[in-house]
Each structure stands twice: as C-alpha cells, then as structure tokens.
N, C-alpha and C. Protein backbone atom coordinates (compact mmCIF):
# COMPACT_ATOMS: atom_id res chain seq x y z
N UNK A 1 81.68 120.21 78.06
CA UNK A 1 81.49 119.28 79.16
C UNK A 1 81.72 120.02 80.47
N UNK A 2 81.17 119.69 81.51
CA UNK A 2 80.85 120.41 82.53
C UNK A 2 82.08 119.61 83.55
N UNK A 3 83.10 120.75 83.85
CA UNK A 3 84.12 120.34 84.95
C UNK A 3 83.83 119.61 85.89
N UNK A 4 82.39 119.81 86.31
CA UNK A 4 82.50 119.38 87.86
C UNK A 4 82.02 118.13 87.34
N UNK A 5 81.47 117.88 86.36
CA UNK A 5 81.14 115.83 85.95
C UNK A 5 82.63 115.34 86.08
N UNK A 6 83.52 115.79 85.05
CA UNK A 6 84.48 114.70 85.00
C UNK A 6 85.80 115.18 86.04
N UNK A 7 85.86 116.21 87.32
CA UNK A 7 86.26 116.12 88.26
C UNK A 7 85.78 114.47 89.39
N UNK A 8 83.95 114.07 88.64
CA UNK A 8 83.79 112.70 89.71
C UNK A 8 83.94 111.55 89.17
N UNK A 9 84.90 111.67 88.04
CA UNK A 9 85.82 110.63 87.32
C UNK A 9 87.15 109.90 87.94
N UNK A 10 87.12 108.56 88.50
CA UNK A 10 88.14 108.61 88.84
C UNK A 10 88.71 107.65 88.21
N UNK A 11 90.19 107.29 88.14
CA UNK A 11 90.72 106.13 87.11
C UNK A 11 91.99 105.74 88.06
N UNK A 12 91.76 104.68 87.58
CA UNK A 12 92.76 103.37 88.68
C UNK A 12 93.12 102.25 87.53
N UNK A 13 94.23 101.66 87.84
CA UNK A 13 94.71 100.27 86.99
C UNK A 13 93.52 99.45 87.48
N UNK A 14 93.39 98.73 86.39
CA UNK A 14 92.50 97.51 86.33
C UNK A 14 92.79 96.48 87.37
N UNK A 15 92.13 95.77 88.33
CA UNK A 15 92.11 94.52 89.20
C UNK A 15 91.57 93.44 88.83
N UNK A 16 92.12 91.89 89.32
CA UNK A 16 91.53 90.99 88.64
C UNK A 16 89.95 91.01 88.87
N UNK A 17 89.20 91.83 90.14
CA UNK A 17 87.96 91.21 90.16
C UNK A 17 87.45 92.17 89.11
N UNK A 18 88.03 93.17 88.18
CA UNK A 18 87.44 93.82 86.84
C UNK A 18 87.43 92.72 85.83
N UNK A 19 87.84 91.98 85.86
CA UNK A 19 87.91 91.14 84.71
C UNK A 19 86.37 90.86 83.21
N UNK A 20 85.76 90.33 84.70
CA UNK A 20 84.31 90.27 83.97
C UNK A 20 83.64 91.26 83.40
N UNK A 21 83.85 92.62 84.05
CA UNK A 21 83.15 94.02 83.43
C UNK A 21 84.20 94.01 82.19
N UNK A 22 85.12 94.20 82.37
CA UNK A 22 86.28 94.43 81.05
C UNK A 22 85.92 93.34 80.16
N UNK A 23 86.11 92.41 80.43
CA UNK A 23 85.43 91.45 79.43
C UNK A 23 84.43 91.82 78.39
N UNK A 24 83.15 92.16 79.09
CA UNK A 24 81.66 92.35 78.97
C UNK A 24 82.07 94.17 77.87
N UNK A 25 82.47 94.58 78.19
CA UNK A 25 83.01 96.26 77.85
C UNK A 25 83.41 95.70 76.22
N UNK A 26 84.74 94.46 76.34
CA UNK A 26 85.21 94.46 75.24
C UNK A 26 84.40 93.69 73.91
N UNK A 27 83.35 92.74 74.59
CA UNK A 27 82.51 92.07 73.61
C UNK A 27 81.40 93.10 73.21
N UNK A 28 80.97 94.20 74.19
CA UNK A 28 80.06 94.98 73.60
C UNK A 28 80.39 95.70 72.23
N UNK A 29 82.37 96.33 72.86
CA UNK A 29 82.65 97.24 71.79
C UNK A 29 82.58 96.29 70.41
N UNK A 30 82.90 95.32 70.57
CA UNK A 30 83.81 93.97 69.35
C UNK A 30 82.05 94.30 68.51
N UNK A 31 81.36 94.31 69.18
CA UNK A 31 79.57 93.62 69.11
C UNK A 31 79.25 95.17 67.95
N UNK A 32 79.96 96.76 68.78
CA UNK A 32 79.51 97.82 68.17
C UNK A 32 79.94 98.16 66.82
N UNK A 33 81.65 97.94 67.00
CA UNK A 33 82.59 98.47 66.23
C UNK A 33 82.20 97.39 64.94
N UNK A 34 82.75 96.07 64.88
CA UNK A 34 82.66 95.20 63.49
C UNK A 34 81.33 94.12 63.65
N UNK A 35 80.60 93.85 64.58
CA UNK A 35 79.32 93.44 64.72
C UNK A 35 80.14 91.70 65.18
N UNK A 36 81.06 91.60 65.60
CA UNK A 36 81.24 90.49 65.59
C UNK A 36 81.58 90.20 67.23
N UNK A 37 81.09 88.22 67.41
CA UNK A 37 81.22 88.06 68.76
C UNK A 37 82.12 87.32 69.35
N UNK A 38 82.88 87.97 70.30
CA UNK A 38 83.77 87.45 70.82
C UNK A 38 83.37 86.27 71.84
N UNK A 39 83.80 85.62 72.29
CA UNK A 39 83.65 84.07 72.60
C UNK A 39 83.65 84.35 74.20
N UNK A 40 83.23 84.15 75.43
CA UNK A 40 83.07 84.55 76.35
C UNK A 40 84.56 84.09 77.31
N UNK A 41 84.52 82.86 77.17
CA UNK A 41 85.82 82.47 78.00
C UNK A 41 87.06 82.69 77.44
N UNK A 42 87.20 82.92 76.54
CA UNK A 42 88.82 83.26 75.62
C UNK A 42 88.69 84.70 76.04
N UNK A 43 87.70 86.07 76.14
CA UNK A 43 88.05 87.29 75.97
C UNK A 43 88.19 87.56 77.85
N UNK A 44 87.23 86.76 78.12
CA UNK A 44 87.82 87.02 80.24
C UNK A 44 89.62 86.35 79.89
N UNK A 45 89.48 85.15 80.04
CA UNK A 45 90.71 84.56 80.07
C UNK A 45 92.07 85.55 79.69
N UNK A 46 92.20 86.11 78.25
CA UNK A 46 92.68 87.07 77.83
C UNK A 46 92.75 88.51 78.79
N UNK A 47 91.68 88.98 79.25
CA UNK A 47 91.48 89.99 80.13
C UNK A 47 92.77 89.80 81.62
N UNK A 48 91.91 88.92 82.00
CA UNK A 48 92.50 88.68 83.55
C UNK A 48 94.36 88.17 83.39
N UNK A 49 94.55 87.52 82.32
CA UNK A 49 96.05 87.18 81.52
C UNK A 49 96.59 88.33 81.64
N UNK A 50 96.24 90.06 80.91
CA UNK A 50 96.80 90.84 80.90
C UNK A 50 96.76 91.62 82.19
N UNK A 51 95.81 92.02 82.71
CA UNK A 51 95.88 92.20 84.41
C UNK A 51 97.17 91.62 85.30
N UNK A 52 96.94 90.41 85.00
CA UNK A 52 98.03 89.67 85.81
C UNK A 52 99.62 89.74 85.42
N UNK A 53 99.84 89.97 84.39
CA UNK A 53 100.95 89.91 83.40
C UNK A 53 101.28 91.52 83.03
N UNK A 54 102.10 92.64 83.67
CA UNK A 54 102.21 93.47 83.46
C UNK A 54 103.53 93.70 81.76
N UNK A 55 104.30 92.45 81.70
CA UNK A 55 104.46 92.55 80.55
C UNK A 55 103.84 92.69 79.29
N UNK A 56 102.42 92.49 79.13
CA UNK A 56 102.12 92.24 78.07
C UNK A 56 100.96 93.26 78.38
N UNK A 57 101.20 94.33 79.11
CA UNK A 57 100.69 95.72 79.03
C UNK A 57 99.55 95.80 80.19
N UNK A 58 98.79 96.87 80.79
CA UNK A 58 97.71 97.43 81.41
C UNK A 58 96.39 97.57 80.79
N UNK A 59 95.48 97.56 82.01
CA UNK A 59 94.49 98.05 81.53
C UNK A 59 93.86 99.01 82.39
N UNK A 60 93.14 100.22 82.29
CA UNK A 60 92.68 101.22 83.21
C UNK A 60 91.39 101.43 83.13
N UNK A 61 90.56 101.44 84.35
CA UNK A 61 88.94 101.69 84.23
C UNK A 61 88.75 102.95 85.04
N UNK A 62 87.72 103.73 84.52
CA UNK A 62 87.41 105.09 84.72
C UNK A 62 86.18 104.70 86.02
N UNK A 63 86.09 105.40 87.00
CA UNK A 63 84.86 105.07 87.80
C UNK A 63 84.33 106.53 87.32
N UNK A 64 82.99 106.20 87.76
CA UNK A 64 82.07 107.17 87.99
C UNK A 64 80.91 106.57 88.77
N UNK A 65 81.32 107.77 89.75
CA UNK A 65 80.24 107.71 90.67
C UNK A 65 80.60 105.77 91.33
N UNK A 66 81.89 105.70 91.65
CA UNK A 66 82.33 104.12 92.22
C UNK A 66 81.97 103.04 91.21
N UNK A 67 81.07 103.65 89.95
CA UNK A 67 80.96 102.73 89.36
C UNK A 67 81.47 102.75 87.58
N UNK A 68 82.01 101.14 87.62
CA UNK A 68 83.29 101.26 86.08
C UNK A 68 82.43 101.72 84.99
N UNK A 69 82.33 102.77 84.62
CA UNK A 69 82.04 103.46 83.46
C UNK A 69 82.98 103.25 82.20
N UNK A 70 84.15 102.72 82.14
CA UNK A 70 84.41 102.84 81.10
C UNK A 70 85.95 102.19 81.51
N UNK A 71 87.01 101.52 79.99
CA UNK A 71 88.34 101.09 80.12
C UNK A 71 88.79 101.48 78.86
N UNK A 72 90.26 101.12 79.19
CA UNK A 72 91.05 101.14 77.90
C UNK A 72 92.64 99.94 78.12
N UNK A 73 92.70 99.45 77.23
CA UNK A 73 94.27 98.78 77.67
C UNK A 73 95.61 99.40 77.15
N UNK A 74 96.47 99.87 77.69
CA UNK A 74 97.84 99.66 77.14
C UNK A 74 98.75 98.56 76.98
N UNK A 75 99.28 98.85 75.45
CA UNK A 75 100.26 97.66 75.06
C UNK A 75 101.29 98.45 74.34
N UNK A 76 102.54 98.12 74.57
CA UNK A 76 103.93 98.78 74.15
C UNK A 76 104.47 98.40 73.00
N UNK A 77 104.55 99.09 72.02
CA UNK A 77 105.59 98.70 70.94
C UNK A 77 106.98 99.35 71.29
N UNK A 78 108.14 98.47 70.87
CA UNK A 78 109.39 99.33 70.59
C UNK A 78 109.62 100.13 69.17
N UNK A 79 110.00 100.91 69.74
CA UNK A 79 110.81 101.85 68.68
C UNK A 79 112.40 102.25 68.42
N UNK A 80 113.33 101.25 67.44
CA UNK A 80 114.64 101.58 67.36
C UNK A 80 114.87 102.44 66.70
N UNK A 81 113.90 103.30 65.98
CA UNK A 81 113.91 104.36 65.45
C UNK A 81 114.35 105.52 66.38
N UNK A 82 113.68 105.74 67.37
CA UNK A 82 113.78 106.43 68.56
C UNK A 82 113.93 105.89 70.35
N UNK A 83 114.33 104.92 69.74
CA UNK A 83 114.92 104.26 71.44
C UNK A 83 114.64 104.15 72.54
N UNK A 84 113.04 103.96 72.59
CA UNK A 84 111.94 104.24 73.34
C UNK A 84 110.75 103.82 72.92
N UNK A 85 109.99 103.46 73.77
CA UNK A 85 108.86 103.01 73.34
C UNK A 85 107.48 103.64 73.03
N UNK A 86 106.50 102.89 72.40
CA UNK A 86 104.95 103.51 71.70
C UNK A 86 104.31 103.23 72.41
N UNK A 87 103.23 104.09 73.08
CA UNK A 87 102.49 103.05 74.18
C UNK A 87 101.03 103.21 72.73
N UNK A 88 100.18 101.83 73.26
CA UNK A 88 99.23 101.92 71.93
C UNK A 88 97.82 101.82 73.16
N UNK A 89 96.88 102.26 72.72
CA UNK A 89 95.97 102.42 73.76
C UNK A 89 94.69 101.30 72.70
N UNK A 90 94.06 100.68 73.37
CA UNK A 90 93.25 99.53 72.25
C UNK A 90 92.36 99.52 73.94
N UNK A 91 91.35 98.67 73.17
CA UNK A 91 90.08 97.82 73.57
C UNK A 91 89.67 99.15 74.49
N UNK A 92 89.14 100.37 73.73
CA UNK A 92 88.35 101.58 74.17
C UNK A 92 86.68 100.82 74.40
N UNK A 93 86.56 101.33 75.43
CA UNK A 93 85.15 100.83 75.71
C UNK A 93 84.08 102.05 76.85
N UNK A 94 82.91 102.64 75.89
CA UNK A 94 82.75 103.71 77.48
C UNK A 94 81.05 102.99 76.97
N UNK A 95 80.78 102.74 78.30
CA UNK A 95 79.15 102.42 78.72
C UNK A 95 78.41 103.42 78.35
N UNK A 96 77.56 103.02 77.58
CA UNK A 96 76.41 103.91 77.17
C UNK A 96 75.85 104.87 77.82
N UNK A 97 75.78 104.77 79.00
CA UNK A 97 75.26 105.35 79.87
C UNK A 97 75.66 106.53 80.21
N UNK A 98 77.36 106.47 80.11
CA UNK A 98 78.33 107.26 80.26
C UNK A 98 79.34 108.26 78.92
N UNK A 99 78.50 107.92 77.74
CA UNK A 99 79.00 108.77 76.80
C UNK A 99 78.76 110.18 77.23
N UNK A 100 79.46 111.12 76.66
CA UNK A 100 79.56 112.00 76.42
C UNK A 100 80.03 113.01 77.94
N UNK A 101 79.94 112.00 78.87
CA UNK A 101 80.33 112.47 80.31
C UNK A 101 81.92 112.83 80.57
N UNK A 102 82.63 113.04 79.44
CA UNK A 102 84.33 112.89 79.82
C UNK A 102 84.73 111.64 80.40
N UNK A 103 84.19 110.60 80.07
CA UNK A 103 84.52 109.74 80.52
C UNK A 103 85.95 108.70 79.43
N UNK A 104 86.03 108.68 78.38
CA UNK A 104 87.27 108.89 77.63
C UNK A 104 88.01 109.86 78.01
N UNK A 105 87.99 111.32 77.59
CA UNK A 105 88.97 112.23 77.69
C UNK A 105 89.56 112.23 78.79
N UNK A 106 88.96 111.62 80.18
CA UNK A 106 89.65 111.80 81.23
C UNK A 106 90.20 110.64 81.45
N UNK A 107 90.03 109.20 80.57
CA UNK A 107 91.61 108.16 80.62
C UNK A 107 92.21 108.73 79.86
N UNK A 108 92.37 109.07 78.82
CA UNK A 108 92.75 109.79 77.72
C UNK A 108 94.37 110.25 78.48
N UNK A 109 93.65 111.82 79.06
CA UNK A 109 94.31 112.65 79.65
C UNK A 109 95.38 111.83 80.90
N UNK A 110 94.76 110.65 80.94
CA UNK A 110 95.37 110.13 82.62
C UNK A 110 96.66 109.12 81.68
N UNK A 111 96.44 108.33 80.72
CA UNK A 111 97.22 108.13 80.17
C UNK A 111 98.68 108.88 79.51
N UNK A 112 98.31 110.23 79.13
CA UNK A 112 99.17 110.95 78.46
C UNK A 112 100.28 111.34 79.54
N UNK A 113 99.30 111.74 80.49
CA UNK A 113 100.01 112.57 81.66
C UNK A 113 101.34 111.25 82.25
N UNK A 114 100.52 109.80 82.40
CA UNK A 114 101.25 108.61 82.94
C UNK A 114 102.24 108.32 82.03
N UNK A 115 102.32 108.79 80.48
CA UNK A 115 103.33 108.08 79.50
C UNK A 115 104.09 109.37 79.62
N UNK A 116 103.72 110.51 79.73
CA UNK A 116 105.09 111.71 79.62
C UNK A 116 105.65 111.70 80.66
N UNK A 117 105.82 110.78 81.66
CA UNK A 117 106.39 111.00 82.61
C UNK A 117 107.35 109.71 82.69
N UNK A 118 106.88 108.80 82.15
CA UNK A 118 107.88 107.65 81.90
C UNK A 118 108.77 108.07 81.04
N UNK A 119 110.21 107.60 81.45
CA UNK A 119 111.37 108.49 80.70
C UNK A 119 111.64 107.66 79.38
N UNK A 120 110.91 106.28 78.87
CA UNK A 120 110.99 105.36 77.61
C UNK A 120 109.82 105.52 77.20
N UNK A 121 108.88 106.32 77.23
CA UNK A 121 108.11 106.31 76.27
C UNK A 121 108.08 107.11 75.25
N UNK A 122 107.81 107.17 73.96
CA UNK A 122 108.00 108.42 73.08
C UNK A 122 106.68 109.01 72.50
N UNK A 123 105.55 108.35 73.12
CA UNK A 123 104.47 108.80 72.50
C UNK A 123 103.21 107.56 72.54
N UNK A 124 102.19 107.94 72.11
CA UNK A 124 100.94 106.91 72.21
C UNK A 124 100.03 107.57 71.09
N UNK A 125 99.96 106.33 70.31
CA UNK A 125 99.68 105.48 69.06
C UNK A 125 97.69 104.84 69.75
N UNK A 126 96.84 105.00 68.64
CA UNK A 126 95.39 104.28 68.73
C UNK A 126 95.54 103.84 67.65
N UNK A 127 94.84 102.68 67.26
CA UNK A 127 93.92 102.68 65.67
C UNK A 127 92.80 102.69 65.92
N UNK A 128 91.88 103.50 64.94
CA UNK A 128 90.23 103.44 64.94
C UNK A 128 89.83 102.75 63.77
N UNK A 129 88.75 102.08 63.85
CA UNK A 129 87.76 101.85 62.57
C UNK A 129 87.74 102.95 61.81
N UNK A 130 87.83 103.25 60.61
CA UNK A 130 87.53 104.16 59.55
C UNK A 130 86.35 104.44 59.83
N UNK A 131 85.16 103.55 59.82
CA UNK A 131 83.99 104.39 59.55
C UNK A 131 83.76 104.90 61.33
N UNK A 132 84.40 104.97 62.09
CA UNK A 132 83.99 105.19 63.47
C UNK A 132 84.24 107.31 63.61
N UNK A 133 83.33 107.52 62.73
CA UNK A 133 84.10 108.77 62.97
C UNK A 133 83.35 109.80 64.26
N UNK A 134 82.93 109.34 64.74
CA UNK A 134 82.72 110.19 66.28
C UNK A 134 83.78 110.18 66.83
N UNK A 135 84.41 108.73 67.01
CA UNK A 135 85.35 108.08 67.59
C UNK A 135 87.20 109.16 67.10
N UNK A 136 86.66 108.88 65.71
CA UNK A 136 88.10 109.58 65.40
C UNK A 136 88.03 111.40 65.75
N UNK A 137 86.87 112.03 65.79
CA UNK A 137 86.53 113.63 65.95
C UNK A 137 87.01 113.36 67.62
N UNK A 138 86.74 112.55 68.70
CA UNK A 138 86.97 112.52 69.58
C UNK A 138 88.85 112.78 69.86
N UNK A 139 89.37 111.74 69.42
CA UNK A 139 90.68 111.60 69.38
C UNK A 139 91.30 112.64 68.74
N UNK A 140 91.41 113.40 67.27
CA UNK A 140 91.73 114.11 66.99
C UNK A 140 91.48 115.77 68.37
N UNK A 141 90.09 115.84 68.81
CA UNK A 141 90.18 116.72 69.81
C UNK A 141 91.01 116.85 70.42
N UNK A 142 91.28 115.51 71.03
CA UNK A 142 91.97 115.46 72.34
C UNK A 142 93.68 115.86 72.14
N UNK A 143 94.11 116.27 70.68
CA UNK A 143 95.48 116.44 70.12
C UNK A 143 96.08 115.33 69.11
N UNK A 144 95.65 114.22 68.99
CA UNK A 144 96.05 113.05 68.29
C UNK A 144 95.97 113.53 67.10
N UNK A 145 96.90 112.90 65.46
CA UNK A 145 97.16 113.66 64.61
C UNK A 145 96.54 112.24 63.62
N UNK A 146 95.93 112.26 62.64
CA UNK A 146 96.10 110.92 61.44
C UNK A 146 97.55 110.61 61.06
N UNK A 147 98.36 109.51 60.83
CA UNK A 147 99.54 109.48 60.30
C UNK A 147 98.88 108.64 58.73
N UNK A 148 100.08 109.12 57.78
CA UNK A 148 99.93 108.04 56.87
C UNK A 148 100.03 106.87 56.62
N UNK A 149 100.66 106.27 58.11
CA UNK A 149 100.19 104.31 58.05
C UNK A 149 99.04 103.88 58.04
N UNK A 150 98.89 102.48 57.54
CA UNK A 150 97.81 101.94 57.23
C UNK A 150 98.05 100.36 57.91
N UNK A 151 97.04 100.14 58.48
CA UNK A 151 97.25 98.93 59.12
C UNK A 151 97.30 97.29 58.67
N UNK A 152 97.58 96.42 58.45
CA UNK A 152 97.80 95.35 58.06
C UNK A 152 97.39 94.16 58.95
N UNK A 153 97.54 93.36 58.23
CA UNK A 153 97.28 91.64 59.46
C UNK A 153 97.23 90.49 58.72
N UNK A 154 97.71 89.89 59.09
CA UNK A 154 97.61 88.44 58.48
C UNK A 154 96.86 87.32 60.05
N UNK A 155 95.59 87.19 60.48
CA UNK A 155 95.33 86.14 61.63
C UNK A 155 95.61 85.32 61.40
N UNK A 156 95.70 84.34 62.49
CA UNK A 156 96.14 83.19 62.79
C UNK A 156 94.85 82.29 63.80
C-alpha cells in the first residue's frame, strides 16, 4: 500500500450527524457478512445511543479525502484476570470503494496506538466470521493472534 494514500486518511470519534452513514455501513456489513437485514430504525437508534453514551463504548470513522470511508466501534470488557480492561473492536465496515486503500489498517493502527496509552486497557480482542478469511489474513497482518476461544450466545 502506497504511504502517501493512507497518510490522506484521517480518523476522528464518531458524531451524532454520522449516525446515518454508520448505520447504512453497519446494515451493508450485517447484508455482506451473514446476508441478513437489519431493521433501519433499531440499527440508527442503536448507533446514535452509542455515540451519545460514552459508557457503552465509541465509535471511529476513517475519512478519506473528507469523506467517511469507513468505521469501527469500541466496546470494553473487564478483565479480573488482569485488572484492566479488553477493548473489543466490532461493527468493521470499509466502503467498497475504499478497500484495499489502508483504510482499516489505519483505524486499526489508531486504535492500538489510543488503547496502549490508556493505563486500563490490557489489550484489544475482534471476532470474525470463520468463513471471512480476507478479513481474518487482514487482522492477523496487522499482529492479531487466533486464540482458542470460541464464541457462544444465547439471543434474546
């Protein structure tokens, strides 16, 4: 990837008037990843909820070229194992348009750099789809390791 592209990357916390692009980002991915559709007013609603609500985590959009190319959200688990927290990075979303431009690696990188510097964090945690394996060759690049957990759920 060519430095001087993702030098015109820039990344900022999410604002409420992102809501609707983040929205739109997260029904595409929901649309790519398991083919399924998220409901329009529950996934804004949800969006602009977490924007507003820094407890219940961030979300960060990549510009390019002034325009949102791409997000990701953070959400915190604790860890009493290590007395500090997991930051988990979810609802990855990069515009088509904008693959392969560093446009991940450089939230990626903006994240890592923002959690090693917080003195409670101990690290940052993704889950991918199994069959997403661009997705996982991506992440593994970037230093991320497979662990042997396996994920679970019971919805509601």
């Amino acid at each position: 990837m060519d430095e001087g592209v993702q030098d015109m990357i820039k990344i900022r916390e999410a604002e409420l008037q992102d809501t609707i692009i983040i929205a739109r980002f997260n029904q595409a991915m929901a649309m790519e990843t398991e083919n399924k559709q998220l409901e329009e007013d529950t996934i804004q609603s949800g969006v602009a909820r977490m924007i507003t609500d820094n407890d219940l985590g961030f979300y960060l959009v990549a510009l390019f070229d002034d325009e949102i190319a791409g997000c990701l959200a953070i959400t915190r688990e604790w860890s009493d194992w290590r007395n500090s927290l997991f930051w988990w990075i979810q609802s990855v979303y990069v515009a088509q348009e904008f693959r392969s431009k560093g446009v991940f690696s450089s939230l990626y990188q903006y994240v890592s750099d923002l959690a090693k510097n917080e003195e409670d964090v101990c690290g940052i945690r993704l889950y991918a789809d199994k069959e997403n394996e661009r997705a996982i060759r991506t992440y593994l690049r970037l230093g991320m390791v497979e662990t042997d957990y396996r994920v679970l759920e019971e919805e509601f």
